[in-house]
PDB file of N, CA and C in Angstrom:
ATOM      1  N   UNK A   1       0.843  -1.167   0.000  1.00  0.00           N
ATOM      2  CA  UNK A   1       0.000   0.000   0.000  1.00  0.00           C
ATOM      3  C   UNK A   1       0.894   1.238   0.000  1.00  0.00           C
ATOM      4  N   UNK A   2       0.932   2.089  -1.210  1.00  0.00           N
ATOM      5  CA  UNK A   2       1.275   3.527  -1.304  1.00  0.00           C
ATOM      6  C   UNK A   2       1.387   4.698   0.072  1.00  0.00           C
ATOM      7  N   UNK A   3       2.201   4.902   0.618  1.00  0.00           N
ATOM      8  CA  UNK A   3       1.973   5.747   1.743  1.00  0.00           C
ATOM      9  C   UNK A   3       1.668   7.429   1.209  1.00  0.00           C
ATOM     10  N   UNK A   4       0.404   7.643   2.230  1.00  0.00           N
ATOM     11  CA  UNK A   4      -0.089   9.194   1.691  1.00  0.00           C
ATOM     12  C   UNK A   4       0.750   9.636   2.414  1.00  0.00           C
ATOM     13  N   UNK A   5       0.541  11.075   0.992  1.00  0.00           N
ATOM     14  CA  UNK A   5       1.687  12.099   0.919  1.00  0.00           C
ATOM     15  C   UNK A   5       1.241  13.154   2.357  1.00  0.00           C
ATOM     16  N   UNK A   6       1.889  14.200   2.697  1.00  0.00           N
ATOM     17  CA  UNK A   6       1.409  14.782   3.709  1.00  0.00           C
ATOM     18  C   UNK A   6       0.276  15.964   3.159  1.00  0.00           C
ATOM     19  N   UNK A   7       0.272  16.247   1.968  1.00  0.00           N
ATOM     20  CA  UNK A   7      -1.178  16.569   1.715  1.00  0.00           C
ATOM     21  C   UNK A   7      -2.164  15.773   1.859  1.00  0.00           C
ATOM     22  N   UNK A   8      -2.352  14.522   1.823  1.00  0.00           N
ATOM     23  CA  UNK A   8      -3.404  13.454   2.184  1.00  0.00           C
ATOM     24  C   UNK A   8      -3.419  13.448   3.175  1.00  0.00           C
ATOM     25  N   UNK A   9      -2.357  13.459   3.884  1.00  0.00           N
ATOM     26  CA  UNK A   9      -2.315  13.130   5.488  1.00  0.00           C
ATOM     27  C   UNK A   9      -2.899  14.427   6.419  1.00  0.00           C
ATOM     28  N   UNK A  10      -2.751  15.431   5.811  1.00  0.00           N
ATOM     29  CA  UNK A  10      -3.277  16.634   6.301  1.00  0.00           C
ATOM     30  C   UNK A  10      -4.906  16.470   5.928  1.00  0.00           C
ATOM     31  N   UNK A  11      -5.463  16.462   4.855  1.00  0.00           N
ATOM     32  CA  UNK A  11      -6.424  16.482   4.616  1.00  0.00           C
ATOM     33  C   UNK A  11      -7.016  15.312   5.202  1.00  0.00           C
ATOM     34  N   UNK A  12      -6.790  13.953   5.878  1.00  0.00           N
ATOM     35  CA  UNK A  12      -7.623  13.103   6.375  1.00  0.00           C
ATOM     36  C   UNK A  12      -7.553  13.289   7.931  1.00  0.00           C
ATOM     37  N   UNK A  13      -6.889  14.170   8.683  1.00  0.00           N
ATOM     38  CA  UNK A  13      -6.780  14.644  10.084  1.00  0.00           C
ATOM     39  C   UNK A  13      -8.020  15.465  10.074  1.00  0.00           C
ATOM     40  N   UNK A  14      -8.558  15.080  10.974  1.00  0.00           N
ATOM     41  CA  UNK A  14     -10.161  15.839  11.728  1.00  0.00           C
ATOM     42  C   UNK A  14      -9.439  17.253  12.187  1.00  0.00           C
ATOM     43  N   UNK A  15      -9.888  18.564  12.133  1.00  0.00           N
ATOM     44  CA  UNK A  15      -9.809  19.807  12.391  1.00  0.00           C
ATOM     45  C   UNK A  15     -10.553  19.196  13.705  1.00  0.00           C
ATOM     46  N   UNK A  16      -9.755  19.904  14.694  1.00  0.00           N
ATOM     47  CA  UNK A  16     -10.493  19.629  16.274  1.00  0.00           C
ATOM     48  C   UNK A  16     -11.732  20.908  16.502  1.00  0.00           C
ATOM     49  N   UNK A  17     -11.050  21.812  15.790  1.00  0.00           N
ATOM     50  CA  UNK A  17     -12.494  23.356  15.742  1.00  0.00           C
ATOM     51  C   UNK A  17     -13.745  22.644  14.519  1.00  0.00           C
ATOM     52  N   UNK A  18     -13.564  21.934  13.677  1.00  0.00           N
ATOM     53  CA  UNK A  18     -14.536  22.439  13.240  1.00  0.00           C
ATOM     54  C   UNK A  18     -15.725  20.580  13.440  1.00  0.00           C
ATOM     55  N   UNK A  19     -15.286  19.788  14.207  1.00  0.00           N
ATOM     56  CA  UNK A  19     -15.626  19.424  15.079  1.00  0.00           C
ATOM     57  C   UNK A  19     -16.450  19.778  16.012  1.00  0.00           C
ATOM     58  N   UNK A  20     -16.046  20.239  16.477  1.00  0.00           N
ATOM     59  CA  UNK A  20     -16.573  21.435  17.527  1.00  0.00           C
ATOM     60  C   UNK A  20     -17.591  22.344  17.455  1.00  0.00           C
ATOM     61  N   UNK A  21     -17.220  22.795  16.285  1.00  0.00           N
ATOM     62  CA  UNK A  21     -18.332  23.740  15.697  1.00  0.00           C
ATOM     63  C   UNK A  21     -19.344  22.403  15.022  1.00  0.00           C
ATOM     64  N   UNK A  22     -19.383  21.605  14.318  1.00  0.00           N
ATOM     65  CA  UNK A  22     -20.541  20.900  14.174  1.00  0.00           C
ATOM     66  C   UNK A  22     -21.320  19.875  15.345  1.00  0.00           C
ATOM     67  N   UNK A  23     -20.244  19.500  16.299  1.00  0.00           N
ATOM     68  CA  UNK A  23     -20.840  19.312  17.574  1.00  0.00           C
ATOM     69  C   UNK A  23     -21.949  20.686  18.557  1.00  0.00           C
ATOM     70  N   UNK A  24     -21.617  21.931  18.374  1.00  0.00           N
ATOM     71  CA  UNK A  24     -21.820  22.639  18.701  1.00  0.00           C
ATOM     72  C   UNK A  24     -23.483  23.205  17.923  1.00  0.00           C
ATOM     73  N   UNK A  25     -23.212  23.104  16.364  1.00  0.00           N
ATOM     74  CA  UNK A  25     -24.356  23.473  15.363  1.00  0.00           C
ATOM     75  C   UNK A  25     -25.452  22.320  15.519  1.00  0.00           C
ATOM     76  N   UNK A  26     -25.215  21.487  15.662  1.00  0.00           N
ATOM     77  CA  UNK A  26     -25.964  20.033  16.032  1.00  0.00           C
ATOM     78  C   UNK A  26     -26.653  19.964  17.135  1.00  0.00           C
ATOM     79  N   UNK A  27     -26.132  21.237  18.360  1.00  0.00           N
ATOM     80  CA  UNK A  27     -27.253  21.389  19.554  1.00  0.00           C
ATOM     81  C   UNK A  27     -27.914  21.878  19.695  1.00  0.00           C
ATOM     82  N   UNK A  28     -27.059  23.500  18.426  1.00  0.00           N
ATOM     83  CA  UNK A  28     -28.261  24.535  18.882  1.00  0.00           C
ATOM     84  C   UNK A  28     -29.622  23.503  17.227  1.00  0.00           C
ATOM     85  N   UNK A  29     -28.866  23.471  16.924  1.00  0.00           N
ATOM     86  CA  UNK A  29     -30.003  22.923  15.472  1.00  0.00           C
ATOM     87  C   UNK A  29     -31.281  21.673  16.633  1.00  0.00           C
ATOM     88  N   UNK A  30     -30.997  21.277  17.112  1.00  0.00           N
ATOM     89  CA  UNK A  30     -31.822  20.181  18.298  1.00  0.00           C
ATOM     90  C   UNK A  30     -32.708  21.236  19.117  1.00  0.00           C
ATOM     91  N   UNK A  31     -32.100  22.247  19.839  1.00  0.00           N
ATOM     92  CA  UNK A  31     -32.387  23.099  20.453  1.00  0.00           C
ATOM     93  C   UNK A  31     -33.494  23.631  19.750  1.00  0.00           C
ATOM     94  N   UNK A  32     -33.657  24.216  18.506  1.00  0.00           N
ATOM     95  CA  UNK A  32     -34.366  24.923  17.593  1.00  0.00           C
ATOM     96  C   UNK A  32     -35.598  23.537  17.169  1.00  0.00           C
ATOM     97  N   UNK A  33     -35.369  22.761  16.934  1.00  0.00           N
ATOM     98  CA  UNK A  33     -36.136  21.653  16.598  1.00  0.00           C
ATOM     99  C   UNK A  33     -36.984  21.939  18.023  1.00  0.00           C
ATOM    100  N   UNK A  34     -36.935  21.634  19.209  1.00  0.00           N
ATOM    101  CA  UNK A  34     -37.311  21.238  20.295  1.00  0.00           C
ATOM    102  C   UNK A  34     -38.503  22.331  20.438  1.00  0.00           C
ATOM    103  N   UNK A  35     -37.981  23.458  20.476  1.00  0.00           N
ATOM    104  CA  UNK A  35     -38.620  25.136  20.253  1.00  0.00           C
ATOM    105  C   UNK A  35     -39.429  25.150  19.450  1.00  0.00           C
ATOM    106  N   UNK A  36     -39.323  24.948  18.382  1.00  0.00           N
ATOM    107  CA  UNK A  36     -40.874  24.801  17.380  1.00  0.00           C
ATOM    108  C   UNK A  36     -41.499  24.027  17.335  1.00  0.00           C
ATOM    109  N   UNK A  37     -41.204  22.595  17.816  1.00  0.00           N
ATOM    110  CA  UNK A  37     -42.241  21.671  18.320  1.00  0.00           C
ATOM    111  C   UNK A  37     -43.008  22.208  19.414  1.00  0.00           C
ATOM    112  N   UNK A  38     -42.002  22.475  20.600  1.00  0.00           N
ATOM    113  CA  UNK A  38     -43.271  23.144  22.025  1.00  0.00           C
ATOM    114  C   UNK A  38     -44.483  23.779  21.188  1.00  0.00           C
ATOM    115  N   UNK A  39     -44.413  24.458  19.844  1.00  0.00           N
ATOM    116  CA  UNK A  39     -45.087  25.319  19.497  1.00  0.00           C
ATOM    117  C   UNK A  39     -45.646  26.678  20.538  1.00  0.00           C
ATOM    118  N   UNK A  40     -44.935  26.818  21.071  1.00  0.00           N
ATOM    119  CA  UNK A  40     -45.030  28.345  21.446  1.00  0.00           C
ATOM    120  C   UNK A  40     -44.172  29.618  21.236  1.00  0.00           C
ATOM    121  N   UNK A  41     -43.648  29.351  20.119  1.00  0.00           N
ATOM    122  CA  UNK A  41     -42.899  30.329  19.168  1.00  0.00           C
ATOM    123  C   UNK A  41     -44.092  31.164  18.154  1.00  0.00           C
ATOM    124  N   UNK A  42     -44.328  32.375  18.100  1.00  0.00           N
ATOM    125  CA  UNK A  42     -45.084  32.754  17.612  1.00  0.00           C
ATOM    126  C   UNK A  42     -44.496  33.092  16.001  1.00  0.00           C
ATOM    127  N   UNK A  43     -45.345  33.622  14.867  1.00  0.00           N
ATOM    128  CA  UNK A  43     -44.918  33.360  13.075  1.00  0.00           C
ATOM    129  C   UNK A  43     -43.347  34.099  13.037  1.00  0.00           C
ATOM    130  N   UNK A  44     -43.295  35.145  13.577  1.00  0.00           N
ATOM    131  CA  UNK A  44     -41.760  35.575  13.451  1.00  0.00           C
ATOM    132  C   UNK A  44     -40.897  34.587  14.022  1.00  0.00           C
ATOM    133  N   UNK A  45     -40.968  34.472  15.283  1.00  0.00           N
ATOM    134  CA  UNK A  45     -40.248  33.620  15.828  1.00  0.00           C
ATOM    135  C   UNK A  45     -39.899  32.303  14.703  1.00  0.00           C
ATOM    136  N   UNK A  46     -40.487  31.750  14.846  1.00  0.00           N
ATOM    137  CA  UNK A  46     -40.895  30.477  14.136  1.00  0.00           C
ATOM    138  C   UNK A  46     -40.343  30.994  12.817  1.00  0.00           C
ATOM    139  N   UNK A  47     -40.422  31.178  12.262  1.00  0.00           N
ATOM    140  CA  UNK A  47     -40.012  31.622  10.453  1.00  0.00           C
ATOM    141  C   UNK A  47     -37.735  32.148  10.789  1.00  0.00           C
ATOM    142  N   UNK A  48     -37.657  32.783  11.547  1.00  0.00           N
ATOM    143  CA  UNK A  48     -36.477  33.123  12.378  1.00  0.00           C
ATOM    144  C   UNK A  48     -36.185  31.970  12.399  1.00  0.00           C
ATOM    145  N   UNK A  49     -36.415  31.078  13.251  1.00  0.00           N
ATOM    146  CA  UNK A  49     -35.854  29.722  13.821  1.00  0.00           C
ATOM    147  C   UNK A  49     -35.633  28.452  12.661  1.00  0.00           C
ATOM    148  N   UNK A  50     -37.030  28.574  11.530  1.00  0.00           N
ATOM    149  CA  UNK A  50     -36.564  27.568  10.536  1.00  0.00           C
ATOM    150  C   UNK A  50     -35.586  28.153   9.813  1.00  0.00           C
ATOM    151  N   UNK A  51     -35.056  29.514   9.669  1.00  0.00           N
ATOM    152  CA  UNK A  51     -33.978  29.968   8.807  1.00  0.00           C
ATOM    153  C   UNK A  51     -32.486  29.897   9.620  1.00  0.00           C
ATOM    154  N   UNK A  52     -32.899  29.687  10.271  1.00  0.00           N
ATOM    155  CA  UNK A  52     -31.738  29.447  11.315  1.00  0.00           C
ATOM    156  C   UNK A  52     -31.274  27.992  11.368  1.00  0.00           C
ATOM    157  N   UNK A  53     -32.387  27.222  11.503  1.00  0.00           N
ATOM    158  CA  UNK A  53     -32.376  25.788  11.251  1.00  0.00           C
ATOM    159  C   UNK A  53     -31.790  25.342  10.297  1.00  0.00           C
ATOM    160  N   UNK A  54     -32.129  25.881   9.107  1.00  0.00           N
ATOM    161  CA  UNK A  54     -31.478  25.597   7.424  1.00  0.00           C
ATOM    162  C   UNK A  54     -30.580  25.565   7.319  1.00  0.00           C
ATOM    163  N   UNK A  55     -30.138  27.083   7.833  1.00  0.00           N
ATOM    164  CA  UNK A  55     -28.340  27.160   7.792  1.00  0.00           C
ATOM    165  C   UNK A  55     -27.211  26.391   8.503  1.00  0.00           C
ATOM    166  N   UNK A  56     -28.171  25.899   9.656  1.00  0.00           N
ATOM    167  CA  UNK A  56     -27.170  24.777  10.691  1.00  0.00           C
ATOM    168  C   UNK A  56     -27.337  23.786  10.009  1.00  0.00           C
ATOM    169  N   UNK A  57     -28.183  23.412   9.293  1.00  0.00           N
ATOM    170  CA  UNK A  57     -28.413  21.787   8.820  1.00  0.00           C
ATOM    171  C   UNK A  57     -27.457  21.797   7.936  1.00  0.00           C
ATOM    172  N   UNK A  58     -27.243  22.717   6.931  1.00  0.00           N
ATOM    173  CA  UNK A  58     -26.784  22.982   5.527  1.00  0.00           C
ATOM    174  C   UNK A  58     -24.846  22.738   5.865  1.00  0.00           C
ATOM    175  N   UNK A  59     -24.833  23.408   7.072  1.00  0.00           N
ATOM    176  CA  UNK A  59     -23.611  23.569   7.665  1.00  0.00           C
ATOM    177  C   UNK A  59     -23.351  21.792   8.164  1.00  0.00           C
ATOM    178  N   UNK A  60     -23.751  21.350   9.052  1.00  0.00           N
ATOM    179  CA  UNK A  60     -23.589  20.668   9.787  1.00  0.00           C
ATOM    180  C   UNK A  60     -23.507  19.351   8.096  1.00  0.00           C
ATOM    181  N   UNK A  61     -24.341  19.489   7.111  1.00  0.00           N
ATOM    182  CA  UNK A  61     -24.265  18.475   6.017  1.00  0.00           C
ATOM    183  C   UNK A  61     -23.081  18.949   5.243  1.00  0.00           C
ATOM    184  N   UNK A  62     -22.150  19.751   5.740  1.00  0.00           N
ATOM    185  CA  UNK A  62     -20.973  20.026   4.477  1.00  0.00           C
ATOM    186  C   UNK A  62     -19.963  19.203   5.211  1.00  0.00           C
ATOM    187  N   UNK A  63     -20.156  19.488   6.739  1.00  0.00           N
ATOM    188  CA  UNK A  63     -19.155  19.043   7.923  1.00  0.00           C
ATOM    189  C   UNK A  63     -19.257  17.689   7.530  1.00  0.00           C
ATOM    190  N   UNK A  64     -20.509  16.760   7.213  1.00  0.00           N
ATOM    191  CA  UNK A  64     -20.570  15.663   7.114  1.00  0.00           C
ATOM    192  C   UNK A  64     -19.977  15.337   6.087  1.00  0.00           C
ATOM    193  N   UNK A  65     -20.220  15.599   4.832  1.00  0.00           N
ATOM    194  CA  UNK A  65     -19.572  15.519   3.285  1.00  0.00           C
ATOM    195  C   UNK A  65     -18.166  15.177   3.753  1.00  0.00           C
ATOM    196  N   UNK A  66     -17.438  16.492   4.306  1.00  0.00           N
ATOM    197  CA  UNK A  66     -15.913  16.435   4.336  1.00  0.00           C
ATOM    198  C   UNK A  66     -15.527  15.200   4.930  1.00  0.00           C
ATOM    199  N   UNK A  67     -16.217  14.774   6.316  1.00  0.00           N
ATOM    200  CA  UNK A  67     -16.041  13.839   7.029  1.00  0.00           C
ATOM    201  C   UNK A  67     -16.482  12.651   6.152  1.00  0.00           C
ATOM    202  N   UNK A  68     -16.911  11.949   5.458  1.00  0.00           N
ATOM    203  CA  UNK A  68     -17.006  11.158   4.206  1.00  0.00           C
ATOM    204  C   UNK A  68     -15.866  10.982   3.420  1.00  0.00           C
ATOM    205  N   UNK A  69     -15.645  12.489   2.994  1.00  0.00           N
ATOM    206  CA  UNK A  69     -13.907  12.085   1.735  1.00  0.00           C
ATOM    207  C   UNK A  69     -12.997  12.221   2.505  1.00  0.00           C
ATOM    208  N   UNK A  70     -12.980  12.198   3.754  1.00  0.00           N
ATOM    209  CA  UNK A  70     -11.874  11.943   4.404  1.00  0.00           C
ATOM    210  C   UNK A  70     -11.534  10.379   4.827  1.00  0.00           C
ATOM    211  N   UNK A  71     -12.787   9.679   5.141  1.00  0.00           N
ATOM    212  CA  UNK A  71     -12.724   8.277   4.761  1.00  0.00           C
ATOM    213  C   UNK A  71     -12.632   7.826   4.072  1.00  0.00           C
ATOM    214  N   UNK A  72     -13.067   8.379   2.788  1.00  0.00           N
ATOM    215  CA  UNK A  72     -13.010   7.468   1.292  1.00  0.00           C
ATOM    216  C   UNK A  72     -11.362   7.812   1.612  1.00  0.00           C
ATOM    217  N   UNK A  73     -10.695   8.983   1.415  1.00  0.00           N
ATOM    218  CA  UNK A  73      -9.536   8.868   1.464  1.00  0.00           C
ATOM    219  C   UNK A  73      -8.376   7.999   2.561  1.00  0.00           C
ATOM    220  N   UNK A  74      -9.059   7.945   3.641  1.00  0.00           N
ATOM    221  CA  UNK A  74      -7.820   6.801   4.554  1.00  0.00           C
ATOM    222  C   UNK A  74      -8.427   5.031   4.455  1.00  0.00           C
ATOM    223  N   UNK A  75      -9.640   5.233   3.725  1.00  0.00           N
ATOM    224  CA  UNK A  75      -9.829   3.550   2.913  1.00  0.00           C
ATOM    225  C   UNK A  75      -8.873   3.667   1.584  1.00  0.00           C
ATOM    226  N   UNK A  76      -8.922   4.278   0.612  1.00  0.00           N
ATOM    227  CA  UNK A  76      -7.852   4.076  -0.373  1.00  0.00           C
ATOM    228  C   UNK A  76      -7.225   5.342  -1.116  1.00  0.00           C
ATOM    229  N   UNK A  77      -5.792   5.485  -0.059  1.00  0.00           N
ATOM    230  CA  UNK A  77      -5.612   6.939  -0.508  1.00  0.00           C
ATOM    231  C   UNK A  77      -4.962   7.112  -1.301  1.00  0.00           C
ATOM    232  N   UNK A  78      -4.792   5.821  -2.157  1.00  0.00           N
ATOM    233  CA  UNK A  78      -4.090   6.149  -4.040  1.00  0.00           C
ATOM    234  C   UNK A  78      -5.108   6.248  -5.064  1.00  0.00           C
ATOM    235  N   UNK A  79      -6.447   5.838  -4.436  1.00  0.00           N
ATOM    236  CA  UNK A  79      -7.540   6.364  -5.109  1.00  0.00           C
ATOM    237  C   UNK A  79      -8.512   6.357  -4.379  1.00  0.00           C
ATOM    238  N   UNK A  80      -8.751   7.652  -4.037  1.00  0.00           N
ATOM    239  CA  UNK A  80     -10.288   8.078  -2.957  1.00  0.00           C
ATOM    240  C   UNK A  80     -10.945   7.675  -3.933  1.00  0.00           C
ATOM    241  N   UNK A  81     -11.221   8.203  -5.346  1.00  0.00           N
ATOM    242  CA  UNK A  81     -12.469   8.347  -6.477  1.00  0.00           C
ATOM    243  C   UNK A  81     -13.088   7.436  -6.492  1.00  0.00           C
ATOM    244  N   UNK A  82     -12.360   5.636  -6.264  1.00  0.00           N
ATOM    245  CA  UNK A  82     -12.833   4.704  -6.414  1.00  0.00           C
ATOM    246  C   UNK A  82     -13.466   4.139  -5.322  1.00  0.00           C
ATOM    247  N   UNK A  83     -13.875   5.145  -4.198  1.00  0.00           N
ATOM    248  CA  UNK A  83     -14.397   4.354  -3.105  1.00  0.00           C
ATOM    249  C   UNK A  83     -16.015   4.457  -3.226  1.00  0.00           C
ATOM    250  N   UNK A  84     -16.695   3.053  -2.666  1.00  0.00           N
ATOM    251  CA  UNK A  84     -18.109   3.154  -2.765  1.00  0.00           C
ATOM    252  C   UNK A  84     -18.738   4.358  -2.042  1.00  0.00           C
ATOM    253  N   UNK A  85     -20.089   5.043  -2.038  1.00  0.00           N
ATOM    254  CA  UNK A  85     -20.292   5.779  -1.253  1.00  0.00           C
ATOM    255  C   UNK A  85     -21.085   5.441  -0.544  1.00  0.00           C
ATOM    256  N   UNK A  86     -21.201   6.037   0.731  1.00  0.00           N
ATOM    257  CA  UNK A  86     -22.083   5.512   2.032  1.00  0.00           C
ATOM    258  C   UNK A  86     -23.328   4.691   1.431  1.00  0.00           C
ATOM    259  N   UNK A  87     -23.887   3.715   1.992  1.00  0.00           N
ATOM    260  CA  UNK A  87     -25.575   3.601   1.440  1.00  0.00           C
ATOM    261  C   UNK A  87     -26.208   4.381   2.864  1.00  0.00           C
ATOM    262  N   UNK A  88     -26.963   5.398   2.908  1.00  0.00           N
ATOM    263  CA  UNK A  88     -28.072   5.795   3.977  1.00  0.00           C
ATOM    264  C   UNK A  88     -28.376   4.645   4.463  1.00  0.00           C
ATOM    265  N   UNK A  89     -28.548   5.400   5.796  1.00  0.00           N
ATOM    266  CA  UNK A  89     -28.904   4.772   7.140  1.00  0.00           C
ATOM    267  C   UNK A  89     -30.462   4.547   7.439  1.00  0.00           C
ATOM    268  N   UNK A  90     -31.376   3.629   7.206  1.00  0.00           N
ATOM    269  CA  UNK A  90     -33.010   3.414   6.977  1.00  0.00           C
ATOM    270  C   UNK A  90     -33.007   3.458   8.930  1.00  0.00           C
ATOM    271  N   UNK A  91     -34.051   4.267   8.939  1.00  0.00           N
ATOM    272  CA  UNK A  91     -34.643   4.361  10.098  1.00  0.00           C
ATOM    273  C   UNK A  91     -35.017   3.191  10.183  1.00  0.00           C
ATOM    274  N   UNK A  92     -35.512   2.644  11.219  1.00  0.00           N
ATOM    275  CA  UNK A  92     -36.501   1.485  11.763  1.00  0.00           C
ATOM    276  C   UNK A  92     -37.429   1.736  12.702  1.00  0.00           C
TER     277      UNK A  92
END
């Protein structure tokens, strides 16, 4: 097996901040979920909070992406391209 170069090796190391920050976007995004369910957020509120929501989700799904080709890349890092991609996770 080809040993990655330290650009690979850099790029498959987890950023400990931005970690953090999607650990972090992932509570208040729960937080906001929780809040418009109580339903006692009135139409501003509520319209505020799903736009707020969007942007954490949107965020928190790029964090995920990266975290993906960073595996495809330390499963085969002479060729990420060729790695299968996740199959989704079916509720039960």
């Amino acid at each position: 097996m080809p040993k990655p170069s330290p650009k690979q090796t850099a790029a498959a190391a987890p950023d400990a901040s931005s970690v953090a920050r999607f650990e972090q976007s992932l509570g208040e995004l729960e937080a906001l979920v929780t809040s418009m369910e109580g339903g006692e957020l009135n139409l501003d509120e509520s319209l505020r909070a799903f736009e707020r929501g969007i942007a954490l989700y949107r965020s928190c799904q790029a964090t995920l992406e990266q975290a993906e080709a960073r595996v495809r890349l330390l499963l085969d890092p002479g060729h990420p391209e060729s790695a299968q991609p996740f199959a989704p996770v079916e509720e039960s």
